[in-house]
PDB file of N, CA and C in Angstrom:
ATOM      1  N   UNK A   1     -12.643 -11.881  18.558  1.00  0.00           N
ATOM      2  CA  UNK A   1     -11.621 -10.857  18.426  1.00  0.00           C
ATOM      3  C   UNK A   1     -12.316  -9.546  18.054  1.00  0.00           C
ATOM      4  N   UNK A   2     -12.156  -8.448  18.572  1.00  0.00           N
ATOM      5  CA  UNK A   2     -12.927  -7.126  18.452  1.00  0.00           C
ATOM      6  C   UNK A   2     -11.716  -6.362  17.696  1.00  0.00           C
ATOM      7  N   UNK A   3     -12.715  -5.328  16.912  1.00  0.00           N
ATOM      8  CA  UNK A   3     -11.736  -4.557  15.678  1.00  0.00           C
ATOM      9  C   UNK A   3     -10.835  -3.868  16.260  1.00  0.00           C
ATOM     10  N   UNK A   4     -10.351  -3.466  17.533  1.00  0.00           N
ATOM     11  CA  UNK A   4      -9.201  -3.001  17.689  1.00  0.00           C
ATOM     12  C   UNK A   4      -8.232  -4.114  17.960  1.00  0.00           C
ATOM     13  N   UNK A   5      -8.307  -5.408  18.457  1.00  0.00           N
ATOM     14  CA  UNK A   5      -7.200  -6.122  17.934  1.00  0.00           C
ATOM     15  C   UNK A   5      -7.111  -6.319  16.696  1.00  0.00           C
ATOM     16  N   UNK A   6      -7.992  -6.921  15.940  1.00  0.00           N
ATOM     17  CA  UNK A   6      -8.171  -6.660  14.646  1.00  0.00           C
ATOM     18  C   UNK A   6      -7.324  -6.057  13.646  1.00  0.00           C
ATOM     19  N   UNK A   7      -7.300  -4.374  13.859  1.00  0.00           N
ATOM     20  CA  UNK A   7      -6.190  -3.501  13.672  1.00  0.00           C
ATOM     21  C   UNK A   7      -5.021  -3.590  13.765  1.00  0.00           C
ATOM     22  N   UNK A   8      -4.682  -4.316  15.275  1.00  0.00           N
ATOM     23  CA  UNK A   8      -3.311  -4.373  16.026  1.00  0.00           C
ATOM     24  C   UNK A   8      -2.294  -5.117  15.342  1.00  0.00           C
ATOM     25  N   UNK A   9      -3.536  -6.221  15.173  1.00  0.00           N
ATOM     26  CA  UNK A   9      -2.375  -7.668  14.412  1.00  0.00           C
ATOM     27  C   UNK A   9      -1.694  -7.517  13.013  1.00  0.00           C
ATOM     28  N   UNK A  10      -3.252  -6.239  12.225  1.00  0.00           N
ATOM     29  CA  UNK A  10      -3.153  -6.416  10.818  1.00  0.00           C
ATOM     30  C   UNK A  10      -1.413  -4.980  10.789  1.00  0.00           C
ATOM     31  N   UNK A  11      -1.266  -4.149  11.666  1.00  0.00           N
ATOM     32  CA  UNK A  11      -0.526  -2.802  11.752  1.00  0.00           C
ATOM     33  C   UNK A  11       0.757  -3.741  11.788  1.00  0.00           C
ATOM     34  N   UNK A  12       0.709  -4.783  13.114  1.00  0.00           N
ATOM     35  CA  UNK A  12       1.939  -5.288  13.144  1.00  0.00           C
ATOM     36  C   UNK A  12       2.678  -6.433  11.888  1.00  0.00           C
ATOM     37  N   UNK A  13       1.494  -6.732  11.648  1.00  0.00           N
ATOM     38  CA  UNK A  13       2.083  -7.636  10.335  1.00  0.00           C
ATOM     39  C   UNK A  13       2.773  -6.644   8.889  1.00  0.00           C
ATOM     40  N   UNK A  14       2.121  -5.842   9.021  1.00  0.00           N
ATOM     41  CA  UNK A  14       2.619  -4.552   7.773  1.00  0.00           C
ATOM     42  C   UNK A  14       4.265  -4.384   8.464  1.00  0.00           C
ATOM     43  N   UNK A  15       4.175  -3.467   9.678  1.00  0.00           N
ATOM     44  CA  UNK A  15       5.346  -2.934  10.232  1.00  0.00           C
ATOM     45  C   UNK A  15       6.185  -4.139  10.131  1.00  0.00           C
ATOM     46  N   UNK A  16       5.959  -5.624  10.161  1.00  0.00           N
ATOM     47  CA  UNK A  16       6.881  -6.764   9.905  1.00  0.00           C
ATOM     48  C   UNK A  16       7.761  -6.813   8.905  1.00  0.00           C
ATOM     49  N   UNK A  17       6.730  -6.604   7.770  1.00  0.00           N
ATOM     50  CA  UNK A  17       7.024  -6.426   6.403  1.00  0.00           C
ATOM     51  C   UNK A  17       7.402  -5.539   5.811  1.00  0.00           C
ATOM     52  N   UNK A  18       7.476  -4.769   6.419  1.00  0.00           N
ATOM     53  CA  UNK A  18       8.214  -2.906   6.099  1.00  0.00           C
ATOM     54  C   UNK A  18       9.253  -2.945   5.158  1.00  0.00           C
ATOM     55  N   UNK A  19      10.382  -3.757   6.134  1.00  0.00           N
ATOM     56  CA  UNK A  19      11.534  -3.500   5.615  1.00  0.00           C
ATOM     57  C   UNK A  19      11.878  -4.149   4.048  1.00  0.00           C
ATOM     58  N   UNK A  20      11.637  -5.866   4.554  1.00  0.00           N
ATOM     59  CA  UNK A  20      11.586  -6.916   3.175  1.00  0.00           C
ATOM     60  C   UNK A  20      10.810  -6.361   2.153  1.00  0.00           C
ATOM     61  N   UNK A  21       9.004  -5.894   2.028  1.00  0.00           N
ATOM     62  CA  UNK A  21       8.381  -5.539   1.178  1.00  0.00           C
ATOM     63  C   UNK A  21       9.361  -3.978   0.177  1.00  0.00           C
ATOM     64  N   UNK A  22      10.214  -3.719   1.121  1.00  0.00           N
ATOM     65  CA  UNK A  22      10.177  -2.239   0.496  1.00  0.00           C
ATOM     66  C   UNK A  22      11.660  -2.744  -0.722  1.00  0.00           C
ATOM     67  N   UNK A  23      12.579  -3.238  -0.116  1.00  0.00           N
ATOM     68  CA  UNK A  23      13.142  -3.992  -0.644  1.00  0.00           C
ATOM     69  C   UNK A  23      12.977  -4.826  -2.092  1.00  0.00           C
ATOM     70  N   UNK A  24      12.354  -5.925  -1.501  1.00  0.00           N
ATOM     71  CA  UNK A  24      11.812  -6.110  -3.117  1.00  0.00           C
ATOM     72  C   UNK A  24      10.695  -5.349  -4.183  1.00  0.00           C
ATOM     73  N   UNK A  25      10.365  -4.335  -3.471  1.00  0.00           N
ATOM     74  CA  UNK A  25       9.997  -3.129  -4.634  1.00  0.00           C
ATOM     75  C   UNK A  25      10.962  -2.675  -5.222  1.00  0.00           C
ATOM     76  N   UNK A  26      12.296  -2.419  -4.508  1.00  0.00           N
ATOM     77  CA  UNK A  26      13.256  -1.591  -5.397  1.00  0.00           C
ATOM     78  C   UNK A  26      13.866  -2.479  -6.057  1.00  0.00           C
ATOM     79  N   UNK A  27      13.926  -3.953  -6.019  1.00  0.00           N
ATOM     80  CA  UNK A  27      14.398  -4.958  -6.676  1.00  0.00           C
ATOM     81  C   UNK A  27      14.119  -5.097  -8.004  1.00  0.00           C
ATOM     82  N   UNK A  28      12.676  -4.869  -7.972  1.00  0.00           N
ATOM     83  CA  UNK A  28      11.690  -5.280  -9.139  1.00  0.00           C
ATOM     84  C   UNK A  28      11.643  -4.323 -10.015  1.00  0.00           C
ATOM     85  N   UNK A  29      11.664  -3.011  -9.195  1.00  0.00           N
ATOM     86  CA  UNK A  29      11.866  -1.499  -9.957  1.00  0.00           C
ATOM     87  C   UNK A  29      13.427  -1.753 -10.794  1.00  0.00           C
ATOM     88  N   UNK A  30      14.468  -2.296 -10.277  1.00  0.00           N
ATOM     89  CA  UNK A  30      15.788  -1.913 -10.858  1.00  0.00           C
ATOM     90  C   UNK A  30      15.937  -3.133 -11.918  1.00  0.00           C
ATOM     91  N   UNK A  31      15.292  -3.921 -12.056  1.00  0.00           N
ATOM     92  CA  UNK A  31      15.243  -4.954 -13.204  1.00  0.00           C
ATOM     93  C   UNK A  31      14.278  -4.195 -14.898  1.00  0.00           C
ATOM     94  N   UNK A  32      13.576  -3.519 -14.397  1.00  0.00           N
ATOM     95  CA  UNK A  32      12.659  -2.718 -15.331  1.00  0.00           C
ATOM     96  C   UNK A  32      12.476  -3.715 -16.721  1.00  0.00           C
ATOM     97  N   UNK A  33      12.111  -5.096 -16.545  1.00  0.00           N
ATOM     98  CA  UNK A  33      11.381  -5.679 -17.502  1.00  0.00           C
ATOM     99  C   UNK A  33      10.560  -5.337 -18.563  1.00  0.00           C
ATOM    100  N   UNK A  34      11.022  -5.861 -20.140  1.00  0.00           N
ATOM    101  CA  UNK A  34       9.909  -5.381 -20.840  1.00  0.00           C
ATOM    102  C   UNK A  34       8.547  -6.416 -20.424  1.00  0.00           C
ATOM    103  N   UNK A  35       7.399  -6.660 -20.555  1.00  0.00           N
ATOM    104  CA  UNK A  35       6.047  -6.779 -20.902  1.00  0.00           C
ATOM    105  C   UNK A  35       6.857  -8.251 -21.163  1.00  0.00           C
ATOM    106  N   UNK A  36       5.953  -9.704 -20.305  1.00  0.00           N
ATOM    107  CA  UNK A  36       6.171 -10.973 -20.903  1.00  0.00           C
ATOM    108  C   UNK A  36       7.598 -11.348 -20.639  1.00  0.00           C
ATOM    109  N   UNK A  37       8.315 -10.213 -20.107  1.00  0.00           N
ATOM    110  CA  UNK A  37       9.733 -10.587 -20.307  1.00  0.00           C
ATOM    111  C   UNK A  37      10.759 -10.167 -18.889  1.00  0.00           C
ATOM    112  N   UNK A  38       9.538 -10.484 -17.785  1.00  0.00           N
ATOM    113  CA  UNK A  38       9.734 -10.042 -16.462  1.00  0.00           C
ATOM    114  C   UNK A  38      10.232 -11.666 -15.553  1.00  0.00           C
ATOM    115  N   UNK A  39      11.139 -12.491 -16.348  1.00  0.00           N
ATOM    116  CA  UNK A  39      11.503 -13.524 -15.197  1.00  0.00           C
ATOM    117  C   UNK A  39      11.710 -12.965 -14.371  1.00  0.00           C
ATOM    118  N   UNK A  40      12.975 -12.315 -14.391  1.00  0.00           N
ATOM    119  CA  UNK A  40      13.349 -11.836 -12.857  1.00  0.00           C
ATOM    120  C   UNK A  40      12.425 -11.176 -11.546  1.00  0.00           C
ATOM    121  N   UNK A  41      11.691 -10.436 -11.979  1.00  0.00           N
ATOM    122  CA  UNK A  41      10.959  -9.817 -11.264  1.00  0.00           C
ATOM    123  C   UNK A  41       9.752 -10.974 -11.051  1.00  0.00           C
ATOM    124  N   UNK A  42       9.127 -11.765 -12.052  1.00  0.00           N
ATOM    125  CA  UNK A  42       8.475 -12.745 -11.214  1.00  0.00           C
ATOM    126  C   UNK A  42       9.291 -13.798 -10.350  1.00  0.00           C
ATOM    127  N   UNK A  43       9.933 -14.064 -10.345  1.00  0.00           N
ATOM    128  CA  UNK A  43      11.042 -14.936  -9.800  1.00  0.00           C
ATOM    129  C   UNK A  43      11.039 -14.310  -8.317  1.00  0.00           C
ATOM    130  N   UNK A  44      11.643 -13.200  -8.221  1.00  0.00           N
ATOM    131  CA  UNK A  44      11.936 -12.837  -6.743  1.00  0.00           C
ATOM    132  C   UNK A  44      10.761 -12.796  -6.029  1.00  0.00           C
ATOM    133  N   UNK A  45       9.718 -12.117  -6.495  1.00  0.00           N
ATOM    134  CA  UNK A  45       8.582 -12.020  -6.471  1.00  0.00           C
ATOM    135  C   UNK A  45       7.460 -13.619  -5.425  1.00  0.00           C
ATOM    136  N   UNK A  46       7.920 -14.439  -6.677  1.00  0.00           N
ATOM    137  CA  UNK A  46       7.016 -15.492  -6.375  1.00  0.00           C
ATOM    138  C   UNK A  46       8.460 -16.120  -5.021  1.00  0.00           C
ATOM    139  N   UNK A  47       9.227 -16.506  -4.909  1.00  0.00           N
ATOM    140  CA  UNK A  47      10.470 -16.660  -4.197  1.00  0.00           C
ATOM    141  C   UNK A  47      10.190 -15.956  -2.888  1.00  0.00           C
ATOM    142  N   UNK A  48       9.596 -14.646  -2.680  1.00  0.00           N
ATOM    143  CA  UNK A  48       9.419 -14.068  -1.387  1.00  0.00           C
ATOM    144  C   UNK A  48       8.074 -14.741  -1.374  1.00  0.00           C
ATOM    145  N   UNK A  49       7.103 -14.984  -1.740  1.00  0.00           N
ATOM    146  CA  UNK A  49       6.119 -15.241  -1.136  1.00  0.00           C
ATOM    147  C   UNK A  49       5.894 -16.688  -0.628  1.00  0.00           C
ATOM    148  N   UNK A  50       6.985 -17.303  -1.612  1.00  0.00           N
ATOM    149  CA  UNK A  50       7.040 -18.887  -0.860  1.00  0.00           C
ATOM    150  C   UNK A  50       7.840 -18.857   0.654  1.00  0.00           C
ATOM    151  N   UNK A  51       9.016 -18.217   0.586  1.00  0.00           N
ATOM    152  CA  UNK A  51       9.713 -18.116   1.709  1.00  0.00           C
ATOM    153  C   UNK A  51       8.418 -17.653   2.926  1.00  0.00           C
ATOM    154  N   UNK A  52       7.312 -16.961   2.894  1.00  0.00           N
ATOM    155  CA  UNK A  52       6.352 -16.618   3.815  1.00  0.00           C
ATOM    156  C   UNK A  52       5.260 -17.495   3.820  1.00  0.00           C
ATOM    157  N   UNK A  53       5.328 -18.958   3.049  1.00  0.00           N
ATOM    158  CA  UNK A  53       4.671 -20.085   3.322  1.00  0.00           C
ATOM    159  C   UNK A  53       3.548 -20.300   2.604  1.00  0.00           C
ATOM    160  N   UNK A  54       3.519 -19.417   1.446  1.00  0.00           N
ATOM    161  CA  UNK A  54       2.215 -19.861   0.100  1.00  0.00           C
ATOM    162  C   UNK A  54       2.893 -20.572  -0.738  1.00  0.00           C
ATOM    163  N   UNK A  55       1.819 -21.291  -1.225  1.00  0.00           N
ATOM    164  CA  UNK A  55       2.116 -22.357  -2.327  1.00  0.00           C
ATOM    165  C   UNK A  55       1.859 -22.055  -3.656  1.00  0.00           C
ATOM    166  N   UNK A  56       3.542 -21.469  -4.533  1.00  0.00           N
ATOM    167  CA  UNK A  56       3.740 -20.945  -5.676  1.00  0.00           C
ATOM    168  C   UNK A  56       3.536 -21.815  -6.860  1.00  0.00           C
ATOM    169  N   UNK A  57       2.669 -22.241  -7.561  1.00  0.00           N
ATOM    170  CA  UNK A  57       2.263 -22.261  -8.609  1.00  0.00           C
ATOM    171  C   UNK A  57       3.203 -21.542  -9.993  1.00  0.00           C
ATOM    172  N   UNK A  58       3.975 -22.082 -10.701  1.00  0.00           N
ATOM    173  CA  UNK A  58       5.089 -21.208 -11.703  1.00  0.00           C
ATOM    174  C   UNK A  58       5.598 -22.045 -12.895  1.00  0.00           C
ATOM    175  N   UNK A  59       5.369 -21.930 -14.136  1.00  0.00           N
ATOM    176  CA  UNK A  59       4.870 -20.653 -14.317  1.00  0.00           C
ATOM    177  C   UNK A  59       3.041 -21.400 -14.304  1.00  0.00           C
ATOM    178  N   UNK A  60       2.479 -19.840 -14.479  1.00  0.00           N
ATOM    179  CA  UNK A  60       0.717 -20.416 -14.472  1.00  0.00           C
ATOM    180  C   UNK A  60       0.155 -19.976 -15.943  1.00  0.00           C
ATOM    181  N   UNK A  61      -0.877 -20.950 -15.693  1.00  0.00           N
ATOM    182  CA  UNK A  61      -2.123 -20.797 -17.184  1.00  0.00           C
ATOM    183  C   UNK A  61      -1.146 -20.387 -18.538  1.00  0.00           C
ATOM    184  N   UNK A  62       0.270 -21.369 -19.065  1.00  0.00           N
ATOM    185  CA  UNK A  62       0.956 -21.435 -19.802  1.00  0.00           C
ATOM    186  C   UNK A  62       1.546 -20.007 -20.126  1.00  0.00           C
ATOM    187  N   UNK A  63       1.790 -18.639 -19.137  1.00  0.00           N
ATOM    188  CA  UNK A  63       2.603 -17.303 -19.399  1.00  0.00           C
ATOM    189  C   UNK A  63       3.843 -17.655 -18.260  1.00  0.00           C
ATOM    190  N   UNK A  64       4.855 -17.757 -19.426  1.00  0.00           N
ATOM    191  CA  UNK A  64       5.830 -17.883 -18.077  1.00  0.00           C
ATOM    192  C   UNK A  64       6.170 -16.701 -17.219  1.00  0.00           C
ATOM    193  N   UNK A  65       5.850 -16.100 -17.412  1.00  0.00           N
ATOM    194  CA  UNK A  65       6.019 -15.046 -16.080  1.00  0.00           C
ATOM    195  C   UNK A  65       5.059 -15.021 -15.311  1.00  0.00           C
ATOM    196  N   UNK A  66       3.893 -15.902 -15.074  1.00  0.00           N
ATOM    197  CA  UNK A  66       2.403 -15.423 -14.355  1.00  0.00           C
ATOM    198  C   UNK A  66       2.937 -16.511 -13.330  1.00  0.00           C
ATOM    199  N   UNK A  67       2.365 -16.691 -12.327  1.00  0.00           N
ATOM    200  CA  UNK A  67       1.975 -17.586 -11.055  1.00  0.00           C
ATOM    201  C   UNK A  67       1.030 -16.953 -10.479  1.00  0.00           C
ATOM    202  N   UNK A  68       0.854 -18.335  -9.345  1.00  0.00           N
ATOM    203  CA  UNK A  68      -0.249 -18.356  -8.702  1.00  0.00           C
ATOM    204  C   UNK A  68       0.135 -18.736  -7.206  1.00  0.00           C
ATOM    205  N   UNK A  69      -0.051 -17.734  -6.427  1.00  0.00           N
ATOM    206  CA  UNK A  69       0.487 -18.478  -5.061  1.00  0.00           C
ATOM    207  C   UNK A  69      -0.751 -18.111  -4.276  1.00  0.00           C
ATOM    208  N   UNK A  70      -1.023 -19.235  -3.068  1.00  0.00           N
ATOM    209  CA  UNK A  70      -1.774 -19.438  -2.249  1.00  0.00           C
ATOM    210  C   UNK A  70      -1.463 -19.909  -1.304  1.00  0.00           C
ATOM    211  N   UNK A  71      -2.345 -19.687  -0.075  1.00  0.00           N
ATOM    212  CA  UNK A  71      -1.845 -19.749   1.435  1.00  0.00           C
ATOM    213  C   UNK A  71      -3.409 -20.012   1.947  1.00  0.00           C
ATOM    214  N   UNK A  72      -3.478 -20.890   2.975  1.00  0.00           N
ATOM    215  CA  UNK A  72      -4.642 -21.430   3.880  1.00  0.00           C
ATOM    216  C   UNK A  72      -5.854 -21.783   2.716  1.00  0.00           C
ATOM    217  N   UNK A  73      -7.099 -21.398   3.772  1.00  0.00           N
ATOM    218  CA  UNK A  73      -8.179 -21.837   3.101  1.00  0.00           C
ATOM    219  C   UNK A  73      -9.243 -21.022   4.300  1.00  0.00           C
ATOM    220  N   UNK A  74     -10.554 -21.298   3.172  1.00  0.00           N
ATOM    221  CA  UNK A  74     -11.873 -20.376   3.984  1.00  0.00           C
ATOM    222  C   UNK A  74     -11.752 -18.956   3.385  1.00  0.00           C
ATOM    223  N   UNK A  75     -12.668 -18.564   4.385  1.00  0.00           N
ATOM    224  CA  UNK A  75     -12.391 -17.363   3.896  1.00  0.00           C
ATOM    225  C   UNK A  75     -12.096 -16.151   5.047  1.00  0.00           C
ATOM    226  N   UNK A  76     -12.102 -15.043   4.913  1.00  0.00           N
ATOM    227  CA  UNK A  76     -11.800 -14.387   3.418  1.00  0.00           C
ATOM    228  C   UNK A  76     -11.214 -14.910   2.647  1.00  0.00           C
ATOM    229  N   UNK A  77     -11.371 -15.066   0.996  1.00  0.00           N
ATOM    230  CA  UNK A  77     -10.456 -15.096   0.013  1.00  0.00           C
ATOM    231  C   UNK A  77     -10.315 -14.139  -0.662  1.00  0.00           C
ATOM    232  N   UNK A  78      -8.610 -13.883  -0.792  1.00  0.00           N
ATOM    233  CA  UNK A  78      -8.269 -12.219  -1.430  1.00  0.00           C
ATOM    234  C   UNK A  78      -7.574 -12.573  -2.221  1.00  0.00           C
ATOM    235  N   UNK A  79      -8.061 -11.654  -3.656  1.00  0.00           N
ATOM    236  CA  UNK A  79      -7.066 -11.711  -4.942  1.00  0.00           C
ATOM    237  C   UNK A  79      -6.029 -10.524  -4.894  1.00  0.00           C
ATOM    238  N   UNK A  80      -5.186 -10.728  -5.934  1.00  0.00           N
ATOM    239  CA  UNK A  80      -4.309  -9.881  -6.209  1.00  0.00           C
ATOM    240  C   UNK A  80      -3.747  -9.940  -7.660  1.00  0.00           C
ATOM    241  N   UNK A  81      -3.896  -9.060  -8.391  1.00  0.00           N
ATOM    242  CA  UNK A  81      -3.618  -9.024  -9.579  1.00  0.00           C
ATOM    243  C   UNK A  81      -2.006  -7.777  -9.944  1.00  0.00           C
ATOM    244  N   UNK A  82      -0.777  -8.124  -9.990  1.00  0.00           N
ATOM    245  CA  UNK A  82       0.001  -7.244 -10.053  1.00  0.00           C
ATOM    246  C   UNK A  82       0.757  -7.030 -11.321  1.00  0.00           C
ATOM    247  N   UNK A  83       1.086  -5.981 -11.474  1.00  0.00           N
ATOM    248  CA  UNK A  83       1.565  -5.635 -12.903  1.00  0.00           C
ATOM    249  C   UNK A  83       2.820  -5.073 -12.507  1.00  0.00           C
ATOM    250  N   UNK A  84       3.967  -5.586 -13.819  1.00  0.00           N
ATOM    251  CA  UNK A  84       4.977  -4.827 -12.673  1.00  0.00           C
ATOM    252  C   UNK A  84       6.259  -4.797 -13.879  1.00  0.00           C
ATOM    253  N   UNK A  85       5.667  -4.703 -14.849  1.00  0.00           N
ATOM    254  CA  UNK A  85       6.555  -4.979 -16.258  1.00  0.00           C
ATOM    255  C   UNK A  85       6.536  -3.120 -17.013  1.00  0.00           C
ATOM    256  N   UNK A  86       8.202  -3.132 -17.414  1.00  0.00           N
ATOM    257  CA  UNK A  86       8.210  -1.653 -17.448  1.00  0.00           C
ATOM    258  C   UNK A  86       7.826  -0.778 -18.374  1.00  0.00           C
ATOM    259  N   UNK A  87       7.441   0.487 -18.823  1.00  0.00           N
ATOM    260  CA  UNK A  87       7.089   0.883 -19.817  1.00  0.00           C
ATOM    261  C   UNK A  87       8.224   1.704 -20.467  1.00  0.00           C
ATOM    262  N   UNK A  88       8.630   1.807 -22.256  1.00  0.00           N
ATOM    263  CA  UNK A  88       9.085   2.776 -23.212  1.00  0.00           C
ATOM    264  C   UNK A  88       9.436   3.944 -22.559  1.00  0.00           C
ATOM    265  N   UNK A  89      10.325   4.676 -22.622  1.00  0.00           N
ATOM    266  CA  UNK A  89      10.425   6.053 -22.426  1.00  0.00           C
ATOM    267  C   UNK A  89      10.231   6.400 -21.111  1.00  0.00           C
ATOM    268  N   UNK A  90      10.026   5.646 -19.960  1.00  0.00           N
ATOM    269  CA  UNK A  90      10.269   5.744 -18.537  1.00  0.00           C
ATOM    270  C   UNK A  90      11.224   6.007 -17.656  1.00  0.00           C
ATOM    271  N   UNK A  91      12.041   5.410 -18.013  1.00  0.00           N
ATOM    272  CA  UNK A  91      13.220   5.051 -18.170  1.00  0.00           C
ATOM    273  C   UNK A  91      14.368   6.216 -17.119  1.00  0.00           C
ATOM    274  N   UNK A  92      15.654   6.127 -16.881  1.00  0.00           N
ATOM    275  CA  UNK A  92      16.452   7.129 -16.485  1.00  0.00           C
ATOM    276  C   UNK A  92      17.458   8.185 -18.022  1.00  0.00           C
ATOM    277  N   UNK A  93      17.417   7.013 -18.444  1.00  0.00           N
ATOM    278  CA  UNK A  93      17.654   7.833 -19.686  1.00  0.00           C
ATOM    279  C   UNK A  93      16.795   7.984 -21.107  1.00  0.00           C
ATOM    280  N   UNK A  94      16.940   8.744 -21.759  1.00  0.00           N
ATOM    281  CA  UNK A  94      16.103   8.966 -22.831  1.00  0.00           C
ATOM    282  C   UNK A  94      15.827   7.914 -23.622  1.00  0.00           C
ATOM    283  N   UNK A  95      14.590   7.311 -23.878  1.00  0.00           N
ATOM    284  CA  UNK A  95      14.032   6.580 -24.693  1.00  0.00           C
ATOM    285  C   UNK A  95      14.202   4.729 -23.848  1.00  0.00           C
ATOM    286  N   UNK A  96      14.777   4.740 -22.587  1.00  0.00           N
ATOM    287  CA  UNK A  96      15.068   3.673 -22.227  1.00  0.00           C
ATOM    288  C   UNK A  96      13.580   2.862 -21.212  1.00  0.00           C
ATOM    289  N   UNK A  97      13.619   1.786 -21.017  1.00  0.00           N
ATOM    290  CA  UNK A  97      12.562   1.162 -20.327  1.00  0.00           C
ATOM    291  C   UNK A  97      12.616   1.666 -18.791  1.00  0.00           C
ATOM    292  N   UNK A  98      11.749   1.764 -17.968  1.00  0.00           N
ATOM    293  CA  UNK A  98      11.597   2.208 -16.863  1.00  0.00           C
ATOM    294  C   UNK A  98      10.291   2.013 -16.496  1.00  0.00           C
ATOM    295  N   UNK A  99      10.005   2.390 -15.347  1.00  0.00           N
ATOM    296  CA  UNK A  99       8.496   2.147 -14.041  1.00  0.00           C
ATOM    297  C   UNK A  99       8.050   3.482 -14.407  1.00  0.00           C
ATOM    298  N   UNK A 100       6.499   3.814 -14.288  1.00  0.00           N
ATOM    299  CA  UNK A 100       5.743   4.891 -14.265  1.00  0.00           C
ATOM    300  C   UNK A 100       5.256   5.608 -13.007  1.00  0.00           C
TER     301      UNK A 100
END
C-alpha cells in the first residue's frame, strides 16, 4: 500500500467519524465531571469505543473511572491517555465546574 492510499483510508475513516466523534465531545463537555468523579463521561466514552469493536476493560487498575480498551494486535501499537474531568471556575457560571 503506498502513502497516498495510506492517506485516503486514514481521511476517510476520520470523515466517518466526524459526526459521532463530535457528538460525544459535546456529551462529555455537558456532563463537566469533577476529577475521579467522571462515570458518565467514562461510560459513554468507553460504550462508543466498544460499539466500534475494542475490548473495554472497566473499571481498570482499581480507579473506577479509568479503562482500558483495545482492538487487534501487532503493530503499530498506539496509546492514548485522555483527561476529560472538569476544572473549578470554568464553568458557565461563576465559580461553577466546567472544561478549559
Amino acid at each position: 500500500m503506498n502513502r497516498t492510499t495510506k492517506k485516503n483510508r486514514v481521511e476517510a475513516a476520520v470523515k466517518a467519524e466526524k459526526t459521532a466523534a463530535r457528538k460525544l465531545s459535546h456529551t462529555i463537555h455537558g456532563f463537566a465531571e469533577r476529577p475521579f468523579r467522571e462515570t458518565q463521561s467514562a461510560e459513554v466514552l468507553a460504550d462508543y469505543l466498544d460499539a466500534r469493536g475494542f475490548t473495554v476493560e472497566f473499571p481498570f487498575k482499581n480507579i473506577p473511572t479509568a479503562f482500558r480498551a483495545t482492538r487487534g494486535t501487532g503493530k503499530p501499537a498506539i496509546g492514548m491517555l485522555g483527561e476529560y474531568d472538569a476544572l473549578p471556575n470554568c464553568g458557565a457560571a461563576d465559580g461553577s465546574w466546567g472544561h478549559g
